[in-house]
PDB file of N, CA and C in Angstrom:
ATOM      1  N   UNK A   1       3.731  10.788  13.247  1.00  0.00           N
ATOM      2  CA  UNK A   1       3.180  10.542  11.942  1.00  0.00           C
ATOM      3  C   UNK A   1       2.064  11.560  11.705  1.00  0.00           C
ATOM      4  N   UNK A   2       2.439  12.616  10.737  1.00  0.00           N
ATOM      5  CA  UNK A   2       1.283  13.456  10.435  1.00  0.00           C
ATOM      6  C   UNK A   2       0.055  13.074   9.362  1.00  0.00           C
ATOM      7  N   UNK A   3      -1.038  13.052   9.621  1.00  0.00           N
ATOM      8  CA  UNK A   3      -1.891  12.562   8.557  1.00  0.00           C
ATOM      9  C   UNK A   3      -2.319  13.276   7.413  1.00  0.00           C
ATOM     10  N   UNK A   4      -1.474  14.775   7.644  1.00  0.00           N
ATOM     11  CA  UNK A   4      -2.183  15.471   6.188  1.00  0.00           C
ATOM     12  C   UNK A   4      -0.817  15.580   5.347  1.00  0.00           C
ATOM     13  N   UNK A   5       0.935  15.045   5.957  1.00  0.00           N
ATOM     14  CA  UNK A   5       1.613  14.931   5.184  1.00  0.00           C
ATOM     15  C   UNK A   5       1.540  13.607   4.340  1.00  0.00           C
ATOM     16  N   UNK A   6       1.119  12.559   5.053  1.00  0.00           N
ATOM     17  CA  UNK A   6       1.268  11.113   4.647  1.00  0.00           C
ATOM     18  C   UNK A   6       0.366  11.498   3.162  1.00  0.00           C
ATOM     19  N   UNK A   7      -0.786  11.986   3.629  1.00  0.00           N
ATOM     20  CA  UNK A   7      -1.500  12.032   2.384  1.00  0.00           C
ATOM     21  C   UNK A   7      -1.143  13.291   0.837  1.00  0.00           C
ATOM     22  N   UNK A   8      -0.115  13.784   1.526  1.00  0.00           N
ATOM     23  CA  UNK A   8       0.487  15.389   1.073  1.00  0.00           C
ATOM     24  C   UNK A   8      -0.697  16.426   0.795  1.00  0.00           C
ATOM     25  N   UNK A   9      -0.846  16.677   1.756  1.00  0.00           N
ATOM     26  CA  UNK A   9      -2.419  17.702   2.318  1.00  0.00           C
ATOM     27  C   UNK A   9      -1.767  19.048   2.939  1.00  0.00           C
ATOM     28  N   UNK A  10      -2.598  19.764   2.719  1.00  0.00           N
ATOM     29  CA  UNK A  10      -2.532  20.861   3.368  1.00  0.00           C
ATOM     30  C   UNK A  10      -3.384  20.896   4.526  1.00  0.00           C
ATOM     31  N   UNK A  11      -3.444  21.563   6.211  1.00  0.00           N
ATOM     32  CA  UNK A  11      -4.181  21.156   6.565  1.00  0.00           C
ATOM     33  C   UNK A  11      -5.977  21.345   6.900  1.00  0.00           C
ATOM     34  N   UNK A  12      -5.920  22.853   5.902  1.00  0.00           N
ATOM     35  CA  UNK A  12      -7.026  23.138   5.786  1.00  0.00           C
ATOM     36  C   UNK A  12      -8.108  22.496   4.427  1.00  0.00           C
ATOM     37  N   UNK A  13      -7.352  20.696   4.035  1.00  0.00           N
ATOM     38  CA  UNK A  13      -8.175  20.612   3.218  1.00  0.00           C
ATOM     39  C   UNK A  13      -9.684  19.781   3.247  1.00  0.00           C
ATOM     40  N   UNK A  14     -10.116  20.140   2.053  1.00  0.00           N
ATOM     41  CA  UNK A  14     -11.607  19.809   1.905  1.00  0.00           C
ATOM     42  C   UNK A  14     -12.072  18.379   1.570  1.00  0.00           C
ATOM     43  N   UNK A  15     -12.884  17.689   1.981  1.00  0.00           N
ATOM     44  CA  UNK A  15     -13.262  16.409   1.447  1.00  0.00           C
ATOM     45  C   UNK A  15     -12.802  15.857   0.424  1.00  0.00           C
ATOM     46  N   UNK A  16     -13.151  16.210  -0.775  1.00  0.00           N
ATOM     47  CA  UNK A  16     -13.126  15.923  -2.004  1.00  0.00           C
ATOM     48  C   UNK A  16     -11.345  15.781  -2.116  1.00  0.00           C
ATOM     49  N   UNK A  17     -10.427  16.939  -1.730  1.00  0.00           N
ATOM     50  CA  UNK A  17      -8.981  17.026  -1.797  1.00  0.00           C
ATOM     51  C   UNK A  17      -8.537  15.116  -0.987  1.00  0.00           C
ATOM     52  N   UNK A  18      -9.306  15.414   0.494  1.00  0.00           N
ATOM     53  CA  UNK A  18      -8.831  14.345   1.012  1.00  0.00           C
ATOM     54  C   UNK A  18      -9.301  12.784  -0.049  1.00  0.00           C
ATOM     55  N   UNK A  19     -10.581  12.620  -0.071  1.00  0.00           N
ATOM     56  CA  UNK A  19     -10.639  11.486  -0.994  1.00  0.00           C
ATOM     57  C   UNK A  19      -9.765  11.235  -2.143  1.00  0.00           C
ATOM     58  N   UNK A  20      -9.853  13.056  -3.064  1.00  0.00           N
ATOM     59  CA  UNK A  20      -8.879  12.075  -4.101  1.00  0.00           C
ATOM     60  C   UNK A  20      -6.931  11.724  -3.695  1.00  0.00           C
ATOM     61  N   UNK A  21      -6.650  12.382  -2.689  1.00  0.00           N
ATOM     62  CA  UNK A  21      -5.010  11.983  -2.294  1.00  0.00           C
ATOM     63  C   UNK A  21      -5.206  10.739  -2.035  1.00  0.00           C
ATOM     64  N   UNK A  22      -6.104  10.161  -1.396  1.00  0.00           N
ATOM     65  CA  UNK A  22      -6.044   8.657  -0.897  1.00  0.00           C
ATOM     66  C   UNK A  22      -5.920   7.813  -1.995  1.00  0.00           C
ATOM     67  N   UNK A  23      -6.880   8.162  -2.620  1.00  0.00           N
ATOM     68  CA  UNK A  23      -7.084   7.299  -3.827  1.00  0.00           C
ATOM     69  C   UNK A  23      -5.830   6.869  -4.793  1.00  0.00           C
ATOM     70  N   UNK A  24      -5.183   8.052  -4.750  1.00  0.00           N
ATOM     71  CA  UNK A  24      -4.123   8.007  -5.783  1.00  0.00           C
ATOM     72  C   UNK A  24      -2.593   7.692  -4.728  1.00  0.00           C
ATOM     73  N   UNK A  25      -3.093   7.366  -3.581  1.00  0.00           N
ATOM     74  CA  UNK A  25      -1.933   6.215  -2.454  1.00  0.00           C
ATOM     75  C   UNK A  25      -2.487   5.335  -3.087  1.00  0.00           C
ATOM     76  N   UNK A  26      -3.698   4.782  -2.562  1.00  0.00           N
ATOM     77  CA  UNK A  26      -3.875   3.675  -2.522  1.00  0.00           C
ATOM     78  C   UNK A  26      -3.977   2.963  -3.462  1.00  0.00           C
ATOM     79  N   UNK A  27      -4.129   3.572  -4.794  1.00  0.00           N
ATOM     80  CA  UNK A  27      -3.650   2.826  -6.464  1.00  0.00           C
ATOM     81  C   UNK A  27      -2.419   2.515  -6.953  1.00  0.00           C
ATOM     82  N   UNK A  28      -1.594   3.343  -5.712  1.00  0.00           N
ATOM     83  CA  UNK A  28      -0.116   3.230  -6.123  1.00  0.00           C
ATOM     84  C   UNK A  28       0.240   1.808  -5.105  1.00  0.00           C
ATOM     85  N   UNK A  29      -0.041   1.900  -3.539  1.00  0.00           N
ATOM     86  CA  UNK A  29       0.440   0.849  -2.758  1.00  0.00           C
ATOM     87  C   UNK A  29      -0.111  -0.438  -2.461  1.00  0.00           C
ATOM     88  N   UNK A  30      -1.016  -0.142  -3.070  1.00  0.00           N
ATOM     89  CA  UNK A  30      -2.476  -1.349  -2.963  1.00  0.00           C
ATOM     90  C   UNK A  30      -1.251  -2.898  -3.015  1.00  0.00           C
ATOM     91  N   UNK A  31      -1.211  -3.772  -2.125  1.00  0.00           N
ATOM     92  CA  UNK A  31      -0.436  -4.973  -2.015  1.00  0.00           C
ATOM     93  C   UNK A  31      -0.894  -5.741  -3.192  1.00  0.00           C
ATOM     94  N   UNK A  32      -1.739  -5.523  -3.968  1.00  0.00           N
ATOM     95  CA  UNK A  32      -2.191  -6.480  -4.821  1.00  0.00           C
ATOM     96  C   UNK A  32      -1.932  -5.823  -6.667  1.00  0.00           C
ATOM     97  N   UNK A  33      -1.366  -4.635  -6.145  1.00  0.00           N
ATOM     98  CA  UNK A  33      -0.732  -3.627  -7.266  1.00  0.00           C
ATOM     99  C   UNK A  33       0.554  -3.802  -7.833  1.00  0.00           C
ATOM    100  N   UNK A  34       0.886  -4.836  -8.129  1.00  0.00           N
ATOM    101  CA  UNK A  34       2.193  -5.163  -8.366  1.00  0.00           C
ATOM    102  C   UNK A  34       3.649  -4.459  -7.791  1.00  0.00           C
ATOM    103  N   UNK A  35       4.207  -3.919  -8.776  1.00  0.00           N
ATOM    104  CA  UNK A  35       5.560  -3.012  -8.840  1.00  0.00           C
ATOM    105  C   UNK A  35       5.202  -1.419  -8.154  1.00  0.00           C
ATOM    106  N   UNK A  36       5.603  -1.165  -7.008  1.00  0.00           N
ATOM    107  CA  UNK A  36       5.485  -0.057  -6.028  1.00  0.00           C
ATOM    108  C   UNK A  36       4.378  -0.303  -5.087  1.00  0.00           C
ATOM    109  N   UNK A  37       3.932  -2.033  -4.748  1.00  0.00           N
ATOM    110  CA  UNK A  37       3.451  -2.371  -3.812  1.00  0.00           C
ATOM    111  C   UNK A  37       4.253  -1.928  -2.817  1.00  0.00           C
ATOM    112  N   UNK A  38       3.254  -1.298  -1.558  1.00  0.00           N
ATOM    113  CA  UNK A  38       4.282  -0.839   0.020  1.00  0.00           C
ATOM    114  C   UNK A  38       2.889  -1.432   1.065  1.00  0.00           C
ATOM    115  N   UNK A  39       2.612  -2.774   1.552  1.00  0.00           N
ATOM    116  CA  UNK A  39       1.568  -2.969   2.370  1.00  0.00           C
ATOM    117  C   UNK A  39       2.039  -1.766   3.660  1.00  0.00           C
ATOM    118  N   UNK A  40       2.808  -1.197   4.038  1.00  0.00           N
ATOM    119  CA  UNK A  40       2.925  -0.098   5.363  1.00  0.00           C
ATOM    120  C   UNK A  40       2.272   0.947   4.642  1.00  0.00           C
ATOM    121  N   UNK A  41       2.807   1.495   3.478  1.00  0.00           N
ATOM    122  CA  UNK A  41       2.380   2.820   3.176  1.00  0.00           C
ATOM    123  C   UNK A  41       0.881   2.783   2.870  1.00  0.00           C
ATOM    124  N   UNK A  42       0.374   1.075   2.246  1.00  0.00           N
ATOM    125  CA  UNK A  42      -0.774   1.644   2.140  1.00  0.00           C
ATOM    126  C   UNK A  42      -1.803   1.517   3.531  1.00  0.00           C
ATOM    127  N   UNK A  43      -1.338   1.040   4.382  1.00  0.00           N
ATOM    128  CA  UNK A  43      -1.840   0.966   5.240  1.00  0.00           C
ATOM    129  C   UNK A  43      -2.100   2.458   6.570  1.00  0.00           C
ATOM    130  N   UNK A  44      -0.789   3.101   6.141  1.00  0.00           N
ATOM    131  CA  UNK A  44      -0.615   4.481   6.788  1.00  0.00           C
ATOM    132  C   UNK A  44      -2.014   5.304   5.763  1.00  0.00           C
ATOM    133  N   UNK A  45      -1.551   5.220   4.915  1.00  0.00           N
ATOM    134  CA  UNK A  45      -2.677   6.053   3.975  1.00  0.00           C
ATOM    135  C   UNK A  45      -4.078   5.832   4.364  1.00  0.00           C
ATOM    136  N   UNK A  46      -4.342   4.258   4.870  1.00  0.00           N
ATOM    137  CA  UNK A  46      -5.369   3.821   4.727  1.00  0.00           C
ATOM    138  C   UNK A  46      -5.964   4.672   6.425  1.00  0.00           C
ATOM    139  N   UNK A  47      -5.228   4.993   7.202  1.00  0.00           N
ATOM    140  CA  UNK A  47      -5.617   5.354   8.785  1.00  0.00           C
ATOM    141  C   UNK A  47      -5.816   6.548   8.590  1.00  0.00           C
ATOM    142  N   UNK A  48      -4.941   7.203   7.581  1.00  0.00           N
ATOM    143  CA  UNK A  48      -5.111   8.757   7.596  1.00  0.00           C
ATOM    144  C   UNK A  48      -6.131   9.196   6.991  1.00  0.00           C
ATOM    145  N   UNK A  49      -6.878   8.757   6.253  1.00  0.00           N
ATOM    146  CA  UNK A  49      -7.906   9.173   5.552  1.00  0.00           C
ATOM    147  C   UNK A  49      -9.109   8.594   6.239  1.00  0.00           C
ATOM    148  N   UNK A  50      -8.894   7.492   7.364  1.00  0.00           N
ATOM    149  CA  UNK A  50     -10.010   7.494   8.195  1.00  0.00           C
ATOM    150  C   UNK A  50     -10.408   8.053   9.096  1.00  0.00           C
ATOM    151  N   UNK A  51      -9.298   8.583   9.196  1.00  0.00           N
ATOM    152  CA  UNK A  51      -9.286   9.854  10.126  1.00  0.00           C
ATOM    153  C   UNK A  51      -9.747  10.602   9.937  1.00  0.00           C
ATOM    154  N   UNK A  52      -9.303  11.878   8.460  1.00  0.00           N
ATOM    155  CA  UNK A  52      -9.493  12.940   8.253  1.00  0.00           C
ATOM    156  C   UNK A  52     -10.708  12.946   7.370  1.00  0.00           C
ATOM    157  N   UNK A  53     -11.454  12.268   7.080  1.00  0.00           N
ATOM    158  CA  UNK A  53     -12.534  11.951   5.826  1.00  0.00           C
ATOM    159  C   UNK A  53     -13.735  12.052   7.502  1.00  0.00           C
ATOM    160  N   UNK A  54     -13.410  11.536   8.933  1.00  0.00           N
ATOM    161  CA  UNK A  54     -14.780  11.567   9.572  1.00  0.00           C
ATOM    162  C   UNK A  54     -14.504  12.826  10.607  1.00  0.00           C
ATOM    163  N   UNK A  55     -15.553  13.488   9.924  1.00  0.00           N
ATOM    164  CA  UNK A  55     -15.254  15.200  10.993  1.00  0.00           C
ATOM    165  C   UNK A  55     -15.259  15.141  12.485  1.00  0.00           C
ATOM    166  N   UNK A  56     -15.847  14.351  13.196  1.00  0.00           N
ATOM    167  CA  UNK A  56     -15.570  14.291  14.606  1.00  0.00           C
ATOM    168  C   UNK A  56     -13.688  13.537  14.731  1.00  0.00           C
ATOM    169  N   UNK A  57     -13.176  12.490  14.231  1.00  0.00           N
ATOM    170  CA  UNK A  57     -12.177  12.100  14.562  1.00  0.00           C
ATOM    171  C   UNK A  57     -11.180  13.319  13.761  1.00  0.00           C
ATOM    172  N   UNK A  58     -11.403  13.956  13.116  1.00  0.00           N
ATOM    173  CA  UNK A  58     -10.206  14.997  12.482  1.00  0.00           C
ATOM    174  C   UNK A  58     -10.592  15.874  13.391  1.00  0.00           C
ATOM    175  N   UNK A  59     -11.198  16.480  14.040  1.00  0.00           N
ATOM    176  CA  UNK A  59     -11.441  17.569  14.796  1.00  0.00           C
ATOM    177  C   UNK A  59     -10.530  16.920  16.220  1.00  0.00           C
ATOM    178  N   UNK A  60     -10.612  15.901  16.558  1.00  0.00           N
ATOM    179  CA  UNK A  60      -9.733  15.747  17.941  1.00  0.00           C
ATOM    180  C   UNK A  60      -8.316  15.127  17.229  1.00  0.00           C
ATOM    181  N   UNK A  61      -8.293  14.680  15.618  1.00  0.00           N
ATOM    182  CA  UNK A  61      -6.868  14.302  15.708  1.00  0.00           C
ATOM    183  C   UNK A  61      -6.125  16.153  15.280  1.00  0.00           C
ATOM    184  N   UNK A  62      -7.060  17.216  15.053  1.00  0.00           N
ATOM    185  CA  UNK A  62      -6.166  18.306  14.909  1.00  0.00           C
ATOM    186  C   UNK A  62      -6.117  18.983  16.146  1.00  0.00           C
ATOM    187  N   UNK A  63      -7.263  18.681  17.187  1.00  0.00           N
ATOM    188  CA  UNK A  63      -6.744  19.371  18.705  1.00  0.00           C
ATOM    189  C   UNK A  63      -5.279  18.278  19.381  1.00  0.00           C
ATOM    190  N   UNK A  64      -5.380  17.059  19.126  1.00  0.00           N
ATOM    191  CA  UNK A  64      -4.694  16.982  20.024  1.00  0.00           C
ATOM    192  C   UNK A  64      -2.783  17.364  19.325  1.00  0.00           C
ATOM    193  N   UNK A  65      -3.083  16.904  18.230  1.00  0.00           N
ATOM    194  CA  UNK A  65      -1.577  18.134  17.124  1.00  0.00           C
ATOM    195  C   UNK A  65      -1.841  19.314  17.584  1.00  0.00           C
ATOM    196  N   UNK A  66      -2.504  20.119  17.728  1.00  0.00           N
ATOM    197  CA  UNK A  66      -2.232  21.316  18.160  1.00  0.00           C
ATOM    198  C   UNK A  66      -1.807  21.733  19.346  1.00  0.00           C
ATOM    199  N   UNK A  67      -2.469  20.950  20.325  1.00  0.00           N
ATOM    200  CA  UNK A  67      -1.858  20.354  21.921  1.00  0.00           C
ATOM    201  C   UNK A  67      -0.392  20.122  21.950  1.00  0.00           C
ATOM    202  N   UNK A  68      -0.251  19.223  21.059  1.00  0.00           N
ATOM    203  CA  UNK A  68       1.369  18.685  21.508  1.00  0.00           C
ATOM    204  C   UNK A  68       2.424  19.642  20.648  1.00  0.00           C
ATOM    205  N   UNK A  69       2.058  20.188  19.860  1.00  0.00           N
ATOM    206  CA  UNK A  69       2.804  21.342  19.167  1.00  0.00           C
ATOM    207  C   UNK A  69       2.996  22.620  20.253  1.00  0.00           C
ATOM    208  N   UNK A  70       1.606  22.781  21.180  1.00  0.00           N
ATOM    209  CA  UNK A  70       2.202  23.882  21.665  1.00  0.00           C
ATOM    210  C   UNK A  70       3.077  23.673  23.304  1.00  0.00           C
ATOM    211  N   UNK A  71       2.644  22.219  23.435  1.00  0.00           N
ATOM    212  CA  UNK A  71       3.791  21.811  24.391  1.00  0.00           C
ATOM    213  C   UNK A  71       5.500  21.939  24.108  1.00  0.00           C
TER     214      UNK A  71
END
């Protein structure tokens, strides 16, 4: 599960990019959003952006992708 596709990111992006992709998951899957409720998707959305929004955990979730890519 990649976290800058889930969010459709590129992976050099910037704060602001990451906040607003989430936002516009999570308005779409939000369980309490009626019609194109997805409680998984929003929940994937919801990990990936906790990820990539705190610079120490995106810095080891892109070493260790880069690790297993070059394995």
């Amino acid at each position: 599960m990649d976290f800058y596709e889930i969010l459709g990111l590129a992976k050099d992006a910037d704060d602001p990019s990451i906040r607003s992709a989430y936002r516009i998951l999570a308005r779409r899957y939000h369980p309490d959003s009626g019609i194109g409720s997805n409680a998984d998707k929003f929940r994937e959305a919801a990990k990936a952006y906790e990820t990539l929004i705190d610079p120490n955990r995106r810095r080891a979730y892109d070493f260790v992708a880069a690790t297993a890519a070059a394995e």
